[in-house]
PDB file of N, CA and C in Angstrom:
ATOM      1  N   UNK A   1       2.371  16.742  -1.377  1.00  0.00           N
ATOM      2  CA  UNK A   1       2.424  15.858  -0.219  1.00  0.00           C
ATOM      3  C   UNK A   1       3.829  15.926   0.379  1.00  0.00           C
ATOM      4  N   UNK A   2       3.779  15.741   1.759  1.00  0.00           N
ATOM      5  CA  UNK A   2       5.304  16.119   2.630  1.00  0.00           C
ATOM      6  C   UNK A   2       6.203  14.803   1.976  1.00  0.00           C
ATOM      7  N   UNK A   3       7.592  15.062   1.756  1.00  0.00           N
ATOM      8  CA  UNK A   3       8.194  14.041   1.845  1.00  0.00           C
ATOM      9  C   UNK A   3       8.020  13.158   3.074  1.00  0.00           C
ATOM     10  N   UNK A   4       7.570  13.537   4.013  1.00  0.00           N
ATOM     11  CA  UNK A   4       7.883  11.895   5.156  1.00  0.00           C
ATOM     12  C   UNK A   4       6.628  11.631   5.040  1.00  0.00           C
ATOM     13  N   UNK A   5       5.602  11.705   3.946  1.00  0.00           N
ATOM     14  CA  UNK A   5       4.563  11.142   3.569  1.00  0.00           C
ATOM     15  C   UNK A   5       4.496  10.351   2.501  1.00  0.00           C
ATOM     16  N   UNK A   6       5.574  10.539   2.247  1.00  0.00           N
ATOM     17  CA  UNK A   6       5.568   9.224   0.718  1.00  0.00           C
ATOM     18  C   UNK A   6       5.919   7.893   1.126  1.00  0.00           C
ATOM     19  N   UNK A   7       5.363   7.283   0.214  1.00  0.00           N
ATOM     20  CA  UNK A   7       5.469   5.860   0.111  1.00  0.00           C
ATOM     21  C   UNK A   7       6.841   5.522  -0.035  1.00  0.00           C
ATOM     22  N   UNK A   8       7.326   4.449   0.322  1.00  0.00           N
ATOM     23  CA  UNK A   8       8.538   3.595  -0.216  1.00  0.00           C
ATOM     24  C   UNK A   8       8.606   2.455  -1.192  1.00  0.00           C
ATOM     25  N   UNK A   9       9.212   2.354  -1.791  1.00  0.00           N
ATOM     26  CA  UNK A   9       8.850   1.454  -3.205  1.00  0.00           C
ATOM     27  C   UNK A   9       8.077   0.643  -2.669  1.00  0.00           C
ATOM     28  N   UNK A  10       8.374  -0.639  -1.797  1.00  0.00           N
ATOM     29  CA  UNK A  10       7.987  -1.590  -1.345  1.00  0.00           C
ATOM     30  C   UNK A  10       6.145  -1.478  -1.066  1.00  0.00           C
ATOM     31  N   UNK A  11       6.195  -0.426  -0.490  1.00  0.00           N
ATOM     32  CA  UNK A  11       4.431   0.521   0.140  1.00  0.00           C
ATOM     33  C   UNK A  11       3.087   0.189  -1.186  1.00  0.00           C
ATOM     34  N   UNK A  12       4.268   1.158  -2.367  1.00  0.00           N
ATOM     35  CA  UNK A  12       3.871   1.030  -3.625  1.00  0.00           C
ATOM     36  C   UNK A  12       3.494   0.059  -4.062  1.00  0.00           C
ATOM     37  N   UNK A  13       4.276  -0.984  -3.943  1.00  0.00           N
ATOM     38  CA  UNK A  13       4.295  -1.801  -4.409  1.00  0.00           C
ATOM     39  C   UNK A  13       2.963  -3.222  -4.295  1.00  0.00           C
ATOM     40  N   UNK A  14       3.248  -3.190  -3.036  1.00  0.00           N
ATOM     41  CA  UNK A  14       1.742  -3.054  -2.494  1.00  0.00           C
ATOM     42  C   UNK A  14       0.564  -2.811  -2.562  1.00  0.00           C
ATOM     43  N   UNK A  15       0.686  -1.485  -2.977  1.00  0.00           N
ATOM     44  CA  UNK A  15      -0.555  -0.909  -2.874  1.00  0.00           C
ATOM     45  C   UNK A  15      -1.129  -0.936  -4.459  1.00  0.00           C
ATOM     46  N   UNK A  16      -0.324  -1.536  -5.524  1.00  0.00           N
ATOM     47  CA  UNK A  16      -0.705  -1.948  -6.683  1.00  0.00           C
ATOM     48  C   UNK A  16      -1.487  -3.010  -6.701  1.00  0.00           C
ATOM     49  N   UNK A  17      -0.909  -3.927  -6.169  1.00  0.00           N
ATOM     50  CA  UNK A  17      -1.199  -5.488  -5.691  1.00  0.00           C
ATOM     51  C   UNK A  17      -2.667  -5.619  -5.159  1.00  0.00           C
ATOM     52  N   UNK A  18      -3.056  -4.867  -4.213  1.00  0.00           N
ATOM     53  CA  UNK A  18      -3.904  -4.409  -3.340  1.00  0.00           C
ATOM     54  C   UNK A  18      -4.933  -3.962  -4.533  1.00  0.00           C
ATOM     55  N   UNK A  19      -4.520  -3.027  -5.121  1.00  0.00           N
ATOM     56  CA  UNK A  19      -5.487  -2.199  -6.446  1.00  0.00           C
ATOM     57  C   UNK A  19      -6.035  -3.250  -7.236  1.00  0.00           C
ATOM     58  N   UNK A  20      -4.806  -4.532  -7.526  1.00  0.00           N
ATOM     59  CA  UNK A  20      -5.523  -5.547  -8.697  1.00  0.00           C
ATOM     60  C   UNK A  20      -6.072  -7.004  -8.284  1.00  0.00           C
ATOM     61  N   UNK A  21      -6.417  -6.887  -6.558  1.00  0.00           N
ATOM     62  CA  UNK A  21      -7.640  -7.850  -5.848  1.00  0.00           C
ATOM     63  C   UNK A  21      -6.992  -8.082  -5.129  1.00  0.00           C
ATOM     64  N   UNK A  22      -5.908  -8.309  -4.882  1.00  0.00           N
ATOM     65  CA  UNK A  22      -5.107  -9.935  -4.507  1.00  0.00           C
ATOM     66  C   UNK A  22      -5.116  -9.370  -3.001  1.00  0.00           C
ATOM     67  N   UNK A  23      -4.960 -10.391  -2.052  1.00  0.00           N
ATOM     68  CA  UNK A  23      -5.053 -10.310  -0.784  1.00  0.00           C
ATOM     69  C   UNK A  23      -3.819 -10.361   0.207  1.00  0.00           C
ATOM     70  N   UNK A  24      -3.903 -10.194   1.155  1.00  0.00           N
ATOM     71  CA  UNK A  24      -2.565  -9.901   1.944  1.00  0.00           C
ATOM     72  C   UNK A  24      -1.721 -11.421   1.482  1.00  0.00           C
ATOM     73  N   UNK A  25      -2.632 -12.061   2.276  1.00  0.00           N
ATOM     74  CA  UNK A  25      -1.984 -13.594   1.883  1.00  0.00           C
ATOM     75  C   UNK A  25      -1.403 -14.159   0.632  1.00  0.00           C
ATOM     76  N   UNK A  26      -2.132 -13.610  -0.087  1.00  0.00           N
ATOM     77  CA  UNK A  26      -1.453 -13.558  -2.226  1.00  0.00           C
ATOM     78  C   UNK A  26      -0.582 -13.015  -2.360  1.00  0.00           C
ATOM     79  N   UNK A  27      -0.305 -11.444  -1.224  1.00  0.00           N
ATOM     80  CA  UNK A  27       0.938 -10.705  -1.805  1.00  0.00           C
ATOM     81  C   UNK A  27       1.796 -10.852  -1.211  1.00  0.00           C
ATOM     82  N   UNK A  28       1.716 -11.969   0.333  1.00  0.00           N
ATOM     83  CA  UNK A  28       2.466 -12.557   1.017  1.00  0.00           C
ATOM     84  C   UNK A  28       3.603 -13.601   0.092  1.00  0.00           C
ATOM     85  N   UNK A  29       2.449 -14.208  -0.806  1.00  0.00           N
ATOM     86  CA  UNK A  29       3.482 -15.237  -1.278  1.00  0.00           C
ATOM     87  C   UNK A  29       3.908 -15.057  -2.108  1.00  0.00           C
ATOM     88  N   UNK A  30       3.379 -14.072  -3.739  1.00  0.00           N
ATOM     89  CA  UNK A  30       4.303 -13.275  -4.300  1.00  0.00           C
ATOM     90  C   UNK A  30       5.613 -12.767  -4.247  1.00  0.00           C
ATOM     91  N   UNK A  31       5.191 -11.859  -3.118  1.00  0.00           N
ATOM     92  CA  UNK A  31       6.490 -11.317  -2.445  1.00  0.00           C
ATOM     93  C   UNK A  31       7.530 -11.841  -1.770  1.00  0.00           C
ATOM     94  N   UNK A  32       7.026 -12.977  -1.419  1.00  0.00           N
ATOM     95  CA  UNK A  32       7.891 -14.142  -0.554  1.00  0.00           C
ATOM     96  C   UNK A  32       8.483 -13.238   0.797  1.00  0.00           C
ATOM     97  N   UNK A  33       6.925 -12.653   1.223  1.00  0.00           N
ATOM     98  CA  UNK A  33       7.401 -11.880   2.300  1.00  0.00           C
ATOM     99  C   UNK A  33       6.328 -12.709   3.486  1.00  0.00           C
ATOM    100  N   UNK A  34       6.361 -12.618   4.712  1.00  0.00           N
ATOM    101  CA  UNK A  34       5.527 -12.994   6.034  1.00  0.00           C
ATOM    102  C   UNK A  34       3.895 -12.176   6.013  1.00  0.00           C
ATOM    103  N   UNK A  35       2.871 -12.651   5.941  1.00  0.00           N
ATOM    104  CA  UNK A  35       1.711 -12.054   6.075  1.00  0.00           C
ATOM    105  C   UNK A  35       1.628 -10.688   7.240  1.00  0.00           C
ATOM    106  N   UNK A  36       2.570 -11.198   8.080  1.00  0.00           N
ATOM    107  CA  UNK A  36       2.254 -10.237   9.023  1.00  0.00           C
ATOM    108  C   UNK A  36       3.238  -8.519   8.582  1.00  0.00           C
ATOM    109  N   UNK A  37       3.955  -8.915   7.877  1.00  0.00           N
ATOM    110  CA  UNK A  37       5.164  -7.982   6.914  1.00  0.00           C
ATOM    111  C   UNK A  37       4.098  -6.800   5.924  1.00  0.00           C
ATOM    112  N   UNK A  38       3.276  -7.826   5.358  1.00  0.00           N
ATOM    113  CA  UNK A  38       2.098  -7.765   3.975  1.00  0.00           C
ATOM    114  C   UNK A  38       1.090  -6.277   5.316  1.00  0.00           C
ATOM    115  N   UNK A  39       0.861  -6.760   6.047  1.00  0.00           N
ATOM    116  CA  UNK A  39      -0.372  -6.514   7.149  1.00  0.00           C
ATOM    117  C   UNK A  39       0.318  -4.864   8.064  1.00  0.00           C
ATOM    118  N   UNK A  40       1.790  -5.004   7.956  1.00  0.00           N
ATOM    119  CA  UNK A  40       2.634  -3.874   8.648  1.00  0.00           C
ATOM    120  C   UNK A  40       2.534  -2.849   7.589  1.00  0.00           C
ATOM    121  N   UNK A  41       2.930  -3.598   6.460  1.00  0.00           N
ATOM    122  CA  UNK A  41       2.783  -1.790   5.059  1.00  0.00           C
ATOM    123  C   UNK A  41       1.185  -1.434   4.817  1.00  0.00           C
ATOM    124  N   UNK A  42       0.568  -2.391   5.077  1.00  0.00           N
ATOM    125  CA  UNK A  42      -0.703  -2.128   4.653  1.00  0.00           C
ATOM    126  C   UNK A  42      -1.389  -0.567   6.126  1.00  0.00           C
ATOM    127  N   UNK A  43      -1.121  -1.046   7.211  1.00  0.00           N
ATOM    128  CA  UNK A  43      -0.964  -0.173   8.306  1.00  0.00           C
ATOM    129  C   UNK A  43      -0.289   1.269   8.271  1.00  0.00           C
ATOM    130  N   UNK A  44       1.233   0.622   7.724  1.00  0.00           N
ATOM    131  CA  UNK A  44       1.719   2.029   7.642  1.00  0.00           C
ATOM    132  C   UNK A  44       1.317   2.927   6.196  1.00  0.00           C
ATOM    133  N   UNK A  45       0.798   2.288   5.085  1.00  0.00           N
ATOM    134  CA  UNK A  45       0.260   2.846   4.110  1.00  0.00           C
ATOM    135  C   UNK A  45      -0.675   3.798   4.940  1.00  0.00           C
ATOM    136  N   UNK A  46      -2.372   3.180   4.768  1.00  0.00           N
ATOM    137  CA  UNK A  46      -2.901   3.849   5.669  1.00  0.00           C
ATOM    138  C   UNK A  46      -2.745   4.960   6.552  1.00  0.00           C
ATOM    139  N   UNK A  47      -1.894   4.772   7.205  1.00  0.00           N
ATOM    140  CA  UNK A  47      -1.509   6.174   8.165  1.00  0.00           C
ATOM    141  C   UNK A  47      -0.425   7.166   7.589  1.00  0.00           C
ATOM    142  N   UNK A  48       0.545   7.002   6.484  1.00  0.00           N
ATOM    143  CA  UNK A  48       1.018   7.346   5.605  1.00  0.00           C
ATOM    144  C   UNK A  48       0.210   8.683   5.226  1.00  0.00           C
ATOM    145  N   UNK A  49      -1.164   7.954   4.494  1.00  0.00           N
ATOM    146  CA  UNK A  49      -2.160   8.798   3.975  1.00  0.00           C
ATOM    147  C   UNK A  49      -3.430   8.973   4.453  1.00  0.00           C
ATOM    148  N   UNK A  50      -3.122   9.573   5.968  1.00  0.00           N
ATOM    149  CA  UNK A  50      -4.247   9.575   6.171  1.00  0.00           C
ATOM    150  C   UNK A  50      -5.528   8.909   5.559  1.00  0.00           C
ATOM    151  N   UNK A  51      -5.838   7.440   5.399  1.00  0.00           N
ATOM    152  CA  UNK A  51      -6.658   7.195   4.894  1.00  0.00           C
ATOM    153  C   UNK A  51      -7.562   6.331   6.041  1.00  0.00           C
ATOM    154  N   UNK A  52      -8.712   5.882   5.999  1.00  0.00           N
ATOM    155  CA  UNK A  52      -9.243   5.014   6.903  1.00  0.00           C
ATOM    156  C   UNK A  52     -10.210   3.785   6.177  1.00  0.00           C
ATOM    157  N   UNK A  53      -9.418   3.668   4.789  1.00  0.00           N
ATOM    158  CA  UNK A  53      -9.464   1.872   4.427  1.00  0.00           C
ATOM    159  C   UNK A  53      -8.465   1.926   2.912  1.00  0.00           C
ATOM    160  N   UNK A  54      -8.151   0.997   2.440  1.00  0.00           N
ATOM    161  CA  UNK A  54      -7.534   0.875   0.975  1.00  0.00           C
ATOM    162  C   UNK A  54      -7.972   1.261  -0.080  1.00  0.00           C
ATOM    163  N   UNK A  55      -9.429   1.009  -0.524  1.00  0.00           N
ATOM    164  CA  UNK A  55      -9.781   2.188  -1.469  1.00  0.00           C
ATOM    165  C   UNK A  55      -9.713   3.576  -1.398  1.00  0.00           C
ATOM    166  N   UNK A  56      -9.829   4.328  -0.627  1.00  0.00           N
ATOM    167  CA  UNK A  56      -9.496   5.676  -0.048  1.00  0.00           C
ATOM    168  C   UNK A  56      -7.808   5.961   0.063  1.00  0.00           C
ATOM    169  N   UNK A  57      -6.833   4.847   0.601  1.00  0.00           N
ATOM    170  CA  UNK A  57      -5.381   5.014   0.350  1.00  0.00           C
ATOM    171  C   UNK A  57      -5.495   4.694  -1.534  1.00  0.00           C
ATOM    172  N   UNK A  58      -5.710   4.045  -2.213  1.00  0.00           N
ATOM    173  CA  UNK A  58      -5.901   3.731  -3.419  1.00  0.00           C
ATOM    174  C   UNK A  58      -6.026   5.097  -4.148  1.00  0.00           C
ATOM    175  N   UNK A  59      -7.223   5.740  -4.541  1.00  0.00           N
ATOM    176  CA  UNK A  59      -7.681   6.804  -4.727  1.00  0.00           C
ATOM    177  C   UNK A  59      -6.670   8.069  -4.511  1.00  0.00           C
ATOM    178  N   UNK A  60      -6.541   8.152  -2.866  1.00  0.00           N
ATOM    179  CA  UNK A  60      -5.498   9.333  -2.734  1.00  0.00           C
ATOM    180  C   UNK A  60      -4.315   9.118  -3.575  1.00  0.00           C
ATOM    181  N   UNK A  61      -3.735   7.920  -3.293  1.00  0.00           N
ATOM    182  CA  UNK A  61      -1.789   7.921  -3.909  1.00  0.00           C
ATOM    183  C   UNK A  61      -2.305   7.952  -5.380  1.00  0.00           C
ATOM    184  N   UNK A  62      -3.164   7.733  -6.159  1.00  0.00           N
ATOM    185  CA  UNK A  62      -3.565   8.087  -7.574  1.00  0.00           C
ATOM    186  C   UNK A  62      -3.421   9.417  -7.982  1.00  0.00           C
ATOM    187  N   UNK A  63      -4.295   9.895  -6.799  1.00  0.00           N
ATOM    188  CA  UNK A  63      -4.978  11.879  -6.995  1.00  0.00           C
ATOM    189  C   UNK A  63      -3.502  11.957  -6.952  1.00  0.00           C
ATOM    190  N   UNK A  64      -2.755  11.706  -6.382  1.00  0.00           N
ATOM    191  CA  UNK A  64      -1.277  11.782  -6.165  1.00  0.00           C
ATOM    192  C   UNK A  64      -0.231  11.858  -7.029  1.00  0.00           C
ATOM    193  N   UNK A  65      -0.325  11.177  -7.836  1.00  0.00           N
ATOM    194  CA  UNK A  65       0.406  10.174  -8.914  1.00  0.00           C
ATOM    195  C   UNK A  65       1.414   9.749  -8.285  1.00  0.00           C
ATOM    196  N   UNK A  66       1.327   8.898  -7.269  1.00  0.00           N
ATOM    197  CA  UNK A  66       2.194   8.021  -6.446  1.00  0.00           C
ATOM    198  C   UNK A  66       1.940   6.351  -6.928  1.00  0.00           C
ATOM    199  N   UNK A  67       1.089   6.057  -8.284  1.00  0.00           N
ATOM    200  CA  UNK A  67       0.920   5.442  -8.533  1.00  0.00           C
ATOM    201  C   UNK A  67       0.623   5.164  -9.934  1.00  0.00           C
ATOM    202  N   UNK A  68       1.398   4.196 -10.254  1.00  0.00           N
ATOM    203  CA  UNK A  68       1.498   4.354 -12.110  1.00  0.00           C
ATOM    204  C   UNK A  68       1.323   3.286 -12.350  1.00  0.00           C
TER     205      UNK A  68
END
């Protein structure tokens, strides 16, 4: 995968969160970040990896091992 296709910790980080249910709004307050912040990586994930929903970004950054 190209480097200006990788994730940034934060992406990752995310996209774990995302993997173990929790919802924008859950990882909003976790993170003690703004929903709409939660809703921007989730976007740029997605287009990151070419994906066209979160299980499919999920799956790929795995096939990947962009995700541990």
């Amino acid at each position: 995968m190209p480097s200006e296709k990788q994730l940034t910790g934060r992406e990752k980080e995310i996209l774990l969160l995302i993997r173990q249910g929790l919802l924008s709004k859950e990882i909003a307050y976790r993170l003690n970040l703004s929903i709409y912040t939660v809703n921007n990586h989730r976007k740029n994930i997605l287009s990151k990896l070419n994906a066209n929903n979160v299980i499919e970004a999920i799956n790929m950054a795995e096939s990947c091992g962009m995700l541990y």
